[in-house]
Protein backbone atom coordinates (compact mmCIF):
# COMPACT_ATOMS: atom_id res chain seq x y z
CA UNK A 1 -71.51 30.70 -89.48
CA UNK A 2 -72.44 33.66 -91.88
CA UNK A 3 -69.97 36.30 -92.73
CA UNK A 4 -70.40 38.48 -90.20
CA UNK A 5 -69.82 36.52 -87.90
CA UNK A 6 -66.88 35.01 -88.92
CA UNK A 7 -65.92 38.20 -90.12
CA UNK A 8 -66.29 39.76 -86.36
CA UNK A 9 -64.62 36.31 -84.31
CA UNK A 10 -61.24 37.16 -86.53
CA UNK A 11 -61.54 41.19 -85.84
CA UNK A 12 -61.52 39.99 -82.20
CA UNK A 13 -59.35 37.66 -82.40
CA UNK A 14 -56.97 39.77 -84.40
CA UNK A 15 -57.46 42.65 -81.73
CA UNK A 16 -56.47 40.10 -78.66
CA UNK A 17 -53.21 39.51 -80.70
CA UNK A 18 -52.33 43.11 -81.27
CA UNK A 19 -52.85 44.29 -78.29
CA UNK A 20 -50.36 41.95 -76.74
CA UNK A 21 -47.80 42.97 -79.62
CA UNK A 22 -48.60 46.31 -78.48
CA UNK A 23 -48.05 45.39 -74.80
CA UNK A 24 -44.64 43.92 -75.20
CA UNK A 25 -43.57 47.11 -77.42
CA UNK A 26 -44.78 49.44 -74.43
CA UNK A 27 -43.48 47.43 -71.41
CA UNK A 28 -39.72 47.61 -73.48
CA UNK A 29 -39.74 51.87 -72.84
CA UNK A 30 -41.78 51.52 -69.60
CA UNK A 31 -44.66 53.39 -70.41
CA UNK A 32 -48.68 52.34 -71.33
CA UNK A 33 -50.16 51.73 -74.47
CA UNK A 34 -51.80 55.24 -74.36
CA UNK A 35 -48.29 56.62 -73.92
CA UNK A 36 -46.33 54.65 -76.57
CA UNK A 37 -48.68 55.09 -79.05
CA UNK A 38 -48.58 59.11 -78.35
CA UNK A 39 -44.66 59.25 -78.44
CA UNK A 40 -45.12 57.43 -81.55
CA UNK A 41 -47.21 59.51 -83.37
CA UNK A 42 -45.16 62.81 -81.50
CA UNK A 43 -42.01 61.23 -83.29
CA UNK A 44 -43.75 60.78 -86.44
CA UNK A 45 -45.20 64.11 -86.78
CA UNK A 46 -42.96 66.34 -84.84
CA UNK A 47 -44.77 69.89 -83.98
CA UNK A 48 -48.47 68.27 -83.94
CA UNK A 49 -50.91 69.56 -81.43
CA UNK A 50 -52.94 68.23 -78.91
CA UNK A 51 -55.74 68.10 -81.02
CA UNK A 52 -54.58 66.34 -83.65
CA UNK A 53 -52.95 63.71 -81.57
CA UNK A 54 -56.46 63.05 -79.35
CA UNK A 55 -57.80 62.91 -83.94
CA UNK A 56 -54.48 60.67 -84.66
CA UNK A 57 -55.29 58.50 -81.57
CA UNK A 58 -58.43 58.18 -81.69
CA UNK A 59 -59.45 59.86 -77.86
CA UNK A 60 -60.22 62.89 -76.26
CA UNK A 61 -58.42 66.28 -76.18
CA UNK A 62 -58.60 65.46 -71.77
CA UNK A 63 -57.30 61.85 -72.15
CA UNK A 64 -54.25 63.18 -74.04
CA UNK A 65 -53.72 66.01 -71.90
CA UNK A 66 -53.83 63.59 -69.22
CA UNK A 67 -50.97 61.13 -71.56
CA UNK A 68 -49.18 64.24 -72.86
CA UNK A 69 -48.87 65.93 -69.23
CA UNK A 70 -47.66 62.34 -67.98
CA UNK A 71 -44.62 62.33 -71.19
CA UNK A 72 -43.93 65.51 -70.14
CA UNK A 73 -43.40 64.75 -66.29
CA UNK A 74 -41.37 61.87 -67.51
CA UNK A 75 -39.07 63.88 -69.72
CA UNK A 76 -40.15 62.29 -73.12
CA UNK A 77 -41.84 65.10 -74.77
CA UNK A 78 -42.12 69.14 -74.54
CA UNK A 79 -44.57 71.38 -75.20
CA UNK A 80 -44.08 74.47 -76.96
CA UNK A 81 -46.18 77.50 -77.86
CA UNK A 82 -46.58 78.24 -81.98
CA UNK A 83 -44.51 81.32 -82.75
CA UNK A 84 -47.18 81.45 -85.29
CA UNK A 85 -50.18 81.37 -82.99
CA UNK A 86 -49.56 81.61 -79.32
CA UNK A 87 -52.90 79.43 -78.70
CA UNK A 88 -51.82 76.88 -80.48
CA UNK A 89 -49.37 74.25 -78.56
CA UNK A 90 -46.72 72.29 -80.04
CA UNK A 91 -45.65 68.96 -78.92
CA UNK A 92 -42.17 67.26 -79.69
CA UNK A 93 -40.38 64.71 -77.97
CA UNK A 94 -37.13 65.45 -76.12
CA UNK A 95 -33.68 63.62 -76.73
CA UNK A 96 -34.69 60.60 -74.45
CA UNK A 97 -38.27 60.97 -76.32
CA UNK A 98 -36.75 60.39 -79.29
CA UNK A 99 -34.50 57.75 -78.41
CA UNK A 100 -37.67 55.90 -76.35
CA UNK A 101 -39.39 56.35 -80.19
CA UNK A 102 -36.35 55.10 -82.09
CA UNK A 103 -36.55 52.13 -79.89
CA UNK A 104 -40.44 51.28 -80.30
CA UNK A 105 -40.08 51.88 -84.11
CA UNK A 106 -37.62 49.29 -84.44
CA UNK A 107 -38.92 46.70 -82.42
CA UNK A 108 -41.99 47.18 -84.24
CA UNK A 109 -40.56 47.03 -87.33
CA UNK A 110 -38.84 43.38 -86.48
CA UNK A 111 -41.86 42.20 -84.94
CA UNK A 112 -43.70 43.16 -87.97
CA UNK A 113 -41.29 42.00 -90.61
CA UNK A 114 -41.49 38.31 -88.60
CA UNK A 115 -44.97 38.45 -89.23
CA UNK A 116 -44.70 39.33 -92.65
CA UNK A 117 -42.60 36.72 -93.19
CA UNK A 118 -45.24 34.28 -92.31
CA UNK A 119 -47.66 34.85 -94.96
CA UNK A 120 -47.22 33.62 -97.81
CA UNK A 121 -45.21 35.96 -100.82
CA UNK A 122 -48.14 35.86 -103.09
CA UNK A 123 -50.53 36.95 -100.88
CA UNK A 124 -49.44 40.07 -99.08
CA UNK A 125 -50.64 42.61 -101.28
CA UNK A 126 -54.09 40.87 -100.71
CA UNK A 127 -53.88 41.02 -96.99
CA UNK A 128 -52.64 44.78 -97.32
CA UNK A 129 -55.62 45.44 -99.73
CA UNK A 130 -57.67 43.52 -97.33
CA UNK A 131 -56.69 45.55 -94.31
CA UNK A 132 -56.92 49.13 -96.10
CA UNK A 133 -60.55 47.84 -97.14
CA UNK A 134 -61.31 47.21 -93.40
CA UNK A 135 -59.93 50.37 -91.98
CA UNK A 136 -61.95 51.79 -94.77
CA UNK A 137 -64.97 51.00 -93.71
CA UNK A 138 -64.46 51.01 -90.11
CA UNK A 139 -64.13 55.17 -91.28
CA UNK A 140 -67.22 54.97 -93.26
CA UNK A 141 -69.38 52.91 -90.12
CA UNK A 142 -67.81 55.63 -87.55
CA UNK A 143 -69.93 58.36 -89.25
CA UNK A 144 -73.09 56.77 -89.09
């Protein structure tokens, strides 16, 4: 098998195994993916706009809306007008928000540090070097 190939089977197979560490993470707060990873980001950088969640996500100004309006119905986040420009909407998560993000974080981080814990000492900064490389290039293939 040549290295693209083998190169795309573990990409896959590394997305499969995400994606159901990402489903366990969401199903703990009861909301979807699309949901936990926008309260996520929301708690990270308190104050962002639509916009730049869809950017930090990776979707469509409508798709958030559609997430956003959903968080908001729930009670997780609010959405505020800039005092700086009225056109421009903030978005920060609410006291249950926060505490639904303070939960994800941390099971994230344990679920995380047990994987960490399974590769070998010696060879982590390799796999992070490996990964930023990836996600570096993924960037640079997105443009084309």
């Amino acid at each position: 098998m040549n290295y693209t190939k083998k190169f795309r089977e573990n990409v896959r197979q590394l997305e499969f195994l995400l994606d159901g560490v990402n489903e366990e993470d969401c199903c703990c707060c009861s909301v979807n993916k699309q949901q936990c990873f926008a309260l996520v980001e929301i708690g990270r950088a308190p104050g962002i706009s639509l916009k730049e969640l869809a950017d930090k996500i990776r979707t469509d100004k409508s798709a958030v809306s559609r997430t956003v309006d959903d968080l908001v119905r729930n009670g997780y986040v609010v959405r505020k007008p800039s005092e700086i420009d009225r056109r421009y909407v903030e978005l920060s998560l609410t006291e249950i928000g926060s505490a639904q993000f303070e939960k994800i974080e941390k099971s994230m981080d344990e679920k995380f540090s047990n994987i960490c814990s399974n590769i070998p000492s010696d060879k982590q900064e390799q796999v992070l070097e490996s990964l930023e490389l990836i996600n570096l290039a993924l960037e640079a293939s997105k443009n084309l």
